[in-house]
Protein backbone atom coordinates (compact mmCIF):
# COMPACT_ATOMS: atom_id res chain seq x y z
CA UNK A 1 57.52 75.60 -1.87
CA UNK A 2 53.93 76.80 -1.93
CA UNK A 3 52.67 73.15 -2.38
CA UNK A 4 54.68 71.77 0.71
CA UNK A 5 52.58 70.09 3.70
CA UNK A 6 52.73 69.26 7.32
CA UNK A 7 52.03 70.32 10.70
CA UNK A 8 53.09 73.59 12.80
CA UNK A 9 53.91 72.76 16.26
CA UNK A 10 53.90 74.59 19.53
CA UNK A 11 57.07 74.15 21.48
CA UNK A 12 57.64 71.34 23.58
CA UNK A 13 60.16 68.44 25.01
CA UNK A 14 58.71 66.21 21.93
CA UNK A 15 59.49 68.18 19.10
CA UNK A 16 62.98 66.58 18.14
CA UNK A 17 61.86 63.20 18.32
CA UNK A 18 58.28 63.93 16.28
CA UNK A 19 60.79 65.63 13.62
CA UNK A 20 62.80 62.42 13.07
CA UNK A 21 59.33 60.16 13.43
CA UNK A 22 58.59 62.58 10.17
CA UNK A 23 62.10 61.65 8.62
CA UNK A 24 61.36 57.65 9.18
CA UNK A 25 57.99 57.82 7.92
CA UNK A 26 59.15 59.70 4.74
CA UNK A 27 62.29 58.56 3.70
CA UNK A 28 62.25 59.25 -0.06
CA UNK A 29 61.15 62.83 0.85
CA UNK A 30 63.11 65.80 2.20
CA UNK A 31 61.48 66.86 5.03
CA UNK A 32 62.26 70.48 5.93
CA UNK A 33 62.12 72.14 9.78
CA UNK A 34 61.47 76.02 9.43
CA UNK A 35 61.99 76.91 13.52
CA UNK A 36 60.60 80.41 14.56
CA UNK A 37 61.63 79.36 18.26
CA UNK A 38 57.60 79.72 19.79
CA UNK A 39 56.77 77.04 17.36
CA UNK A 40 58.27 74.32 14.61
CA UNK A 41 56.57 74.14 10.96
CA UNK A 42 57.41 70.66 9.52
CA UNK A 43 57.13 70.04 5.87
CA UNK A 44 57.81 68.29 2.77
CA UNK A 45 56.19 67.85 -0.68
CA UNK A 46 52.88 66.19 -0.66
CA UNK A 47 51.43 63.52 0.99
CA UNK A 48 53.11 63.54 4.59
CA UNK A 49 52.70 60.50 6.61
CA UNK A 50 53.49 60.66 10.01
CA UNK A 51 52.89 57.57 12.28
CA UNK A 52 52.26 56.78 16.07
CA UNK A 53 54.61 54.21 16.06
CA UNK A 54 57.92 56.31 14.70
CA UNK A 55 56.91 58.68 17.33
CA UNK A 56 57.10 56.41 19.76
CA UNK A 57 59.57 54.65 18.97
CA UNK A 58 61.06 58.05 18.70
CA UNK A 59 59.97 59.21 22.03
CA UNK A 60 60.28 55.89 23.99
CA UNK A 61 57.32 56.10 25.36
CA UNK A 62 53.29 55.75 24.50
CA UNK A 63 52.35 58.48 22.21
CA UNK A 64 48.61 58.69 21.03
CA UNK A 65 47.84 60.96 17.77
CA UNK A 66 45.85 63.12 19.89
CA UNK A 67 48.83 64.13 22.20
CA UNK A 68 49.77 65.59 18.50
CA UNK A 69 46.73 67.44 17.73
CA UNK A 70 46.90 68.90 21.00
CA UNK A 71 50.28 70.49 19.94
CA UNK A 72 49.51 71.50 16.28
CA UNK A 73 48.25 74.91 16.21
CA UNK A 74 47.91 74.57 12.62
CA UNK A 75 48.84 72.93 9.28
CA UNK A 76 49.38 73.06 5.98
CA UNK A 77 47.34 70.92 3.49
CA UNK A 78 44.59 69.28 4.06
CA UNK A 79 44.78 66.51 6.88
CA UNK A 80 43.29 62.66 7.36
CA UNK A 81 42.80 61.95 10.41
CA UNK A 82 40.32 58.89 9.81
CA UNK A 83 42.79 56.20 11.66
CA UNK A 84 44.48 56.51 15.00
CA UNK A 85 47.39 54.92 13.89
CA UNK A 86 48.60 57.44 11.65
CA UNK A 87 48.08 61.26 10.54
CA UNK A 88 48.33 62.12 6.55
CA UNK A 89 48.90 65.40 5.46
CA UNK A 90 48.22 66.02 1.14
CA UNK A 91 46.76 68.43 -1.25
CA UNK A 92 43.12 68.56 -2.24
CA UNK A 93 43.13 68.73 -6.07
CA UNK A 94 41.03 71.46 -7.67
């Protein structure tokens, strides 16, 4: 699975609902959870789309992108983060 992508997440009260935001935005993909209990990696084969509005919708509440990034201690792949709507995770080619 060396070419799988996504964010690693720190702990909190949002990570169930950000995991099934990743489900909805990928549904043709099987999106994998590896939990080491301090923090959640989150992955499937490239790209990985992952939207504000699943996660709210998810959540129930406002959620912006940067909330995210402040729980994403790192990542896998290389990740656009050119619109605030939505966070895409994919390989660079070589």
């Amino acid at each position: 699975m060396s070419q799988a992508v996504g964010p690693i997440l720190r702990m909190s009260d949002d990570i169930d609902g950000i995991i099934q935001a990743a489900r909805d935005d990928n549904p043709d993909k099987e999106i994998r959870v590896v939990d080491r209990h301090a923090y959640v990696r989150i992955e499937c084969d490239p790209p990985m789309l992952l939207t504000r509005a699943s996660i709210e919708k998810e959540l129930g509440r406002d959620y912006p992108l940067r909330e995210l990034e402040t729980l994403m201690s790192s990542f896998s792949g290389v990740l656009d983060t050119s619109n605030s709507e939505r966070l895409i995770w994919s390989r660079k080619r070589l």
